[in-house]
N, C-alpha and C. Protein backbone atom coordinates (compact mmCIF):
# COMPACT_ATOMS: atom_id res chain seq x y z
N UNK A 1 -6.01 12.26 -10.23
CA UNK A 1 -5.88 11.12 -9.36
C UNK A 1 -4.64 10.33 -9.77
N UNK A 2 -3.75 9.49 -8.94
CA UNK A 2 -2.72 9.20 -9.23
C UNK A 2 -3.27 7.75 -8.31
N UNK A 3 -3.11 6.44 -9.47
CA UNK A 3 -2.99 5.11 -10.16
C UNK A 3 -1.92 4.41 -8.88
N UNK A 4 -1.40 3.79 -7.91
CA UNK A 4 -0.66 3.50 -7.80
C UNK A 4 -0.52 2.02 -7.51
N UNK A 5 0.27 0.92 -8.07
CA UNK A 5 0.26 -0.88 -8.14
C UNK A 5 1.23 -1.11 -7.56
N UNK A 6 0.87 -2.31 -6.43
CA UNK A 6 2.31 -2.54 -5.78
C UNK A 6 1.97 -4.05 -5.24
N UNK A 7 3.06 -4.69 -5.42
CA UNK A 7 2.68 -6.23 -5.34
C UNK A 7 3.86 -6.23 -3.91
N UNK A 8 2.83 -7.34 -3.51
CA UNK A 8 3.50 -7.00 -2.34
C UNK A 8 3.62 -8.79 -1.47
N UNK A 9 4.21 -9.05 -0.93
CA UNK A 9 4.71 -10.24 -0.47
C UNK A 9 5.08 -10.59 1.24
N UNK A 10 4.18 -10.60 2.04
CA UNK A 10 5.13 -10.62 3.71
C UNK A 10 5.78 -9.36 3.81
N UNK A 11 6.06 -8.36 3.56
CA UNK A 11 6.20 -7.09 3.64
C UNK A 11 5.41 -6.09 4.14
N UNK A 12 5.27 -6.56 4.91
CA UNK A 12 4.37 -5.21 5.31
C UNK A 12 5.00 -3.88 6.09
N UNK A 13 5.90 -4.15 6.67
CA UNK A 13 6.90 -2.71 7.51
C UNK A 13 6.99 -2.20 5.62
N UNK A 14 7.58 -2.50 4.83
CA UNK A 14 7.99 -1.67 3.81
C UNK A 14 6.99 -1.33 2.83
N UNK A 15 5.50 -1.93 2.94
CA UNK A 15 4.70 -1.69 2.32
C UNK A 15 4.11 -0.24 3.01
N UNK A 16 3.69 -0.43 4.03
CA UNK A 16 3.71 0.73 5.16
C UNK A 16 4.66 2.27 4.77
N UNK A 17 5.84 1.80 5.22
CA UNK A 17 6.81 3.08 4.73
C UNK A 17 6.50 3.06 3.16
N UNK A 18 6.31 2.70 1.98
CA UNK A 18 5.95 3.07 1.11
C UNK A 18 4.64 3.78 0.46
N UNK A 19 3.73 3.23 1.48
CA UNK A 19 2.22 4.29 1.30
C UNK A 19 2.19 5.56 2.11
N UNK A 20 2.93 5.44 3.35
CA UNK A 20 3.08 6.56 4.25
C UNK A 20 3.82 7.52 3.73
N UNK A 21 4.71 7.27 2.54
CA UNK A 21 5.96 8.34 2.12
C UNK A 21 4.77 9.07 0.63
N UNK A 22 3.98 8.01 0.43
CA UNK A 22 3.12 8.40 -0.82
C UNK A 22 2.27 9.41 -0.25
N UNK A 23 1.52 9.26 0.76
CA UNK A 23 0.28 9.47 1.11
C UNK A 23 0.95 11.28 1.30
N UNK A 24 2.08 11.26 2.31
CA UNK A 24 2.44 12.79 3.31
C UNK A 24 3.41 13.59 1.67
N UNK A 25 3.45 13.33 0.43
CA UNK A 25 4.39 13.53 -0.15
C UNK A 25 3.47 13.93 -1.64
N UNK A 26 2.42 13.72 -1.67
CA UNK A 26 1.53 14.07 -2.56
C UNK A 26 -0.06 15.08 -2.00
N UNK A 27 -0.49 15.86 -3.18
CA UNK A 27 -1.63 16.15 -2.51
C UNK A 27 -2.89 15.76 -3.39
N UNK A 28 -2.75 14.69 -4.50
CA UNK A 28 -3.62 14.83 -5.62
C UNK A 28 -4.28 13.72 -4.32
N UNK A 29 -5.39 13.25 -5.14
CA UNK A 29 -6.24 11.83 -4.35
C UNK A 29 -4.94 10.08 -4.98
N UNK A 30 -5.14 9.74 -3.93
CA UNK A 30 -4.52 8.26 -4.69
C UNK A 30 -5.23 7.35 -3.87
N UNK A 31 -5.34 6.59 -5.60
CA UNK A 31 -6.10 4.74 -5.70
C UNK A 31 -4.85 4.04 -5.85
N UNK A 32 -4.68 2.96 -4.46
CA UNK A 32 -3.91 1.84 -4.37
C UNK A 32 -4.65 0.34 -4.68
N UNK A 33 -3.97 0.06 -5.58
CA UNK A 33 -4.19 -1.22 -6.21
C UNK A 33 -3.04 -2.24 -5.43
N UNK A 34 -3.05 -3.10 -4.49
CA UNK A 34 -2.26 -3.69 -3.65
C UNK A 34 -2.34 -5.40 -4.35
N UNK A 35 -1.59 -6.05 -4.93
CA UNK A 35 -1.80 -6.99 -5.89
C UNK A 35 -1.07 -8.36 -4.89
N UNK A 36 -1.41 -9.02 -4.89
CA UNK A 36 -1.26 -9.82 -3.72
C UNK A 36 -0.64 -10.94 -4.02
N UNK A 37 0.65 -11.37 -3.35
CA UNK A 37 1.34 -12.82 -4.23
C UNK A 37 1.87 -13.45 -3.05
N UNK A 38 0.75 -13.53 -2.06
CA UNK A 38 0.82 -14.45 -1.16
C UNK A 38 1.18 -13.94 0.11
N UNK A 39 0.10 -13.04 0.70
CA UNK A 39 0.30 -12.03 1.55
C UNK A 39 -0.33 -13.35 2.84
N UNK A 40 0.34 -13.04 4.31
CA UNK A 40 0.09 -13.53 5.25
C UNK A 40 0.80 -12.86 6.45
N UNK A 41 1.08 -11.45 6.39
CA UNK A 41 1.59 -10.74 7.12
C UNK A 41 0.39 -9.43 7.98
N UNK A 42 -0.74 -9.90 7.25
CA UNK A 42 -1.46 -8.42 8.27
C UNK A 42 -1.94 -7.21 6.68
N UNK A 43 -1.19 -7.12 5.60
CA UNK A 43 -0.83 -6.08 5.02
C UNK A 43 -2.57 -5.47 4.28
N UNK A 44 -2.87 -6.62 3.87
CA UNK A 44 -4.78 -6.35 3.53
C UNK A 44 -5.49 -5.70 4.87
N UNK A 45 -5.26 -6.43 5.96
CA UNK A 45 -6.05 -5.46 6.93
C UNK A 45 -5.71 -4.18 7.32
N UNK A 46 -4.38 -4.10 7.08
CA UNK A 46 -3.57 -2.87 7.06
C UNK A 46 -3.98 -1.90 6.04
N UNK A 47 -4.20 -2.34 4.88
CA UNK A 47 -4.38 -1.77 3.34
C UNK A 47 -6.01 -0.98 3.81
N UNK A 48 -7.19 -1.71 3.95
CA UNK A 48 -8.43 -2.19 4.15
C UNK A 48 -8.75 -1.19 5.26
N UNK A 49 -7.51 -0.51 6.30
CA UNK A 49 -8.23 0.13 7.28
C UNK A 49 -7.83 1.38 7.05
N UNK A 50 -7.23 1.98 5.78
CA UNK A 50 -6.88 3.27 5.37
C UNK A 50 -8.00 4.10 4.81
């Protein structure tokens, strides 16, 4: 299983292209730990519906 932490800020287009490039680019299982420093862009419900 592959660990992955990403703090993330109003970003969500690049949070997106960064799990989408993870997700099609690996085949082990991955746990996203999405660390939050003041998210108000959508990106938890985004995170939450994967």
């Amino acid at each position: 299983m592959i660990s992955v932490f990403m703090i993330a800020y109003n970003s969500l287009s690049n949070t997106m292209r960064s799990v989408e490039s993870l997700m099609t680019r690996t085949h082990e299982p991955v746990k996203f730990h999405l660390l939050d420093n003041g998210l108000h862009d959508g990106t938890w419900d985004w995170m939450n519906a994967l």
